[in-house]
Protein backbone atom coordinates (compact mmCIF):
# COMPACT_ATOMS: atom_id res chain seq x y z
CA UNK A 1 -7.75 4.39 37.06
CA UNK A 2 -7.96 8.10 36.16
CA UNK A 3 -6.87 11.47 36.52
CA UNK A 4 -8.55 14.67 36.52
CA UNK A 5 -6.66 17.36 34.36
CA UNK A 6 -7.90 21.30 33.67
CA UNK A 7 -7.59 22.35 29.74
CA UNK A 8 -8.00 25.69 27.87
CA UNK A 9 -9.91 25.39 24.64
CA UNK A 10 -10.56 28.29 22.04
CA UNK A 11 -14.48 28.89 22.26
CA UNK A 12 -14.83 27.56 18.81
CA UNK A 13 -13.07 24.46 19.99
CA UNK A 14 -15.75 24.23 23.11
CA UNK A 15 -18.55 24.90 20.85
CA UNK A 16 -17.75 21.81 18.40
CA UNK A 17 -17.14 19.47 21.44
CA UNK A 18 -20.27 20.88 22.91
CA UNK A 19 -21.63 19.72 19.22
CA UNK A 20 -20.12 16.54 19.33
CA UNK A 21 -21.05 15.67 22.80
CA UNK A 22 -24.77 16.69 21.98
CA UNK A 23 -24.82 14.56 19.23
CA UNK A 24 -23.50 11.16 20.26
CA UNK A 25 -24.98 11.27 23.96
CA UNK A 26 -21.54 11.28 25.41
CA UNK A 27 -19.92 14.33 28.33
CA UNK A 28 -17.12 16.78 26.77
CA UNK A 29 -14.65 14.81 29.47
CA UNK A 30 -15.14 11.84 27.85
CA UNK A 31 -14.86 13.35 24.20
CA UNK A 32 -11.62 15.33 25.54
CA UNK A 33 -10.12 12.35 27.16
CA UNK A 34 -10.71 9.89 24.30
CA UNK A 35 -9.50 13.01 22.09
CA UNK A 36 -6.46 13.25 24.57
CA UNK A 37 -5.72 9.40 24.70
CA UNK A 38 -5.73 9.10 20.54
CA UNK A 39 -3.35 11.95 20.27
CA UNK A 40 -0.71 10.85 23.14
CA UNK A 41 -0.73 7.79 21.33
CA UNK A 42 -0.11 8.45 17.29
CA UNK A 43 2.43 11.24 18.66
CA UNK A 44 4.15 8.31 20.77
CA UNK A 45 3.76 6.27 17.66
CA UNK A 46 5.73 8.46 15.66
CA UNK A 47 8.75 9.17 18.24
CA UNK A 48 9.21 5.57 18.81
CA UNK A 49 9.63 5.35 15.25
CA UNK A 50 12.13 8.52 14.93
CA UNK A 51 13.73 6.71 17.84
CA UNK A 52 13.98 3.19 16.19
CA UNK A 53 15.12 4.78 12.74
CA UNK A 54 17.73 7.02 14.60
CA UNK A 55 19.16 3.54 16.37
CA UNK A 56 19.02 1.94 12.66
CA UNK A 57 21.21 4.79 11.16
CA UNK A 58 23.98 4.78 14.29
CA UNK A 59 24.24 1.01 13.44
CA UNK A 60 24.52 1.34 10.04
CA UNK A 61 21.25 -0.41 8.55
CA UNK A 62 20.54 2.24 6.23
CA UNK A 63 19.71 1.62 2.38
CA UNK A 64 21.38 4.88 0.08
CA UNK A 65 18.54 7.11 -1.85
CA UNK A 66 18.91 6.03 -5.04
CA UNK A 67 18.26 2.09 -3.93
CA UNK A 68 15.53 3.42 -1.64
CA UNK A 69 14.28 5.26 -4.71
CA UNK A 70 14.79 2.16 -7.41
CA UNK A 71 12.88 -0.06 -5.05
CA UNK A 72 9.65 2.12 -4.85
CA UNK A 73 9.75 2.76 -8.32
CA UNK A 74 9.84 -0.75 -9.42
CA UNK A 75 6.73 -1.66 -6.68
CA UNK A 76 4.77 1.11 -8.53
CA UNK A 77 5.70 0.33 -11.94
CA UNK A 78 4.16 -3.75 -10.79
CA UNK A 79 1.48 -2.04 -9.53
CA UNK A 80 0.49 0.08 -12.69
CA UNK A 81 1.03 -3.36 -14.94
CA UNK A 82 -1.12 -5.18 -12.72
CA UNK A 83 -3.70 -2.84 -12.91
CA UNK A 84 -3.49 -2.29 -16.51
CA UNK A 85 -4.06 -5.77 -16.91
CA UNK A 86 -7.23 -5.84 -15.08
């Protein structure tokens, strides 16, 4: 099922879609929609993840900097070594 919703674009914004559209055989309301869709979900994506880390730090699994910090270090040092050695 689907809804029909009314934008505003800047006409340089319009003018690429228009572009876009032209070029793969596809209407600017499915571009915009698709366009809409991707962008509802990676900005979901990333407050879900604010939310879970938020819940992590109230109960208390949390890791301090510096061991954060030693960790990543250490993964990119083994990294470097292994390719070094080819």
């Amino acid at each position: 099922m689907s809804a029909t919703m009314t934008i505003r674009v800047s006409e340089d914004t319009l003018a690429k879609l228009t572009k876009i559209a032209e070029g793969t055989k596809r209407s600017k309301s499915f571009l915009a929609g698709e366009a809409v869709s991707a962008y509802v979900e990676r900005e979901l994506a990333i407050i879900e993840g604010i939310q879970r880390g938020l819940a992590d730090v109230a109960a208390g699994r949390v890791v301090p900097h510096e061991q954060a910090m030693a960790e990543a270090r250490q993964i990119i040092a083994e990294a470097r070594r292994k390719k070094a050695q080819g």
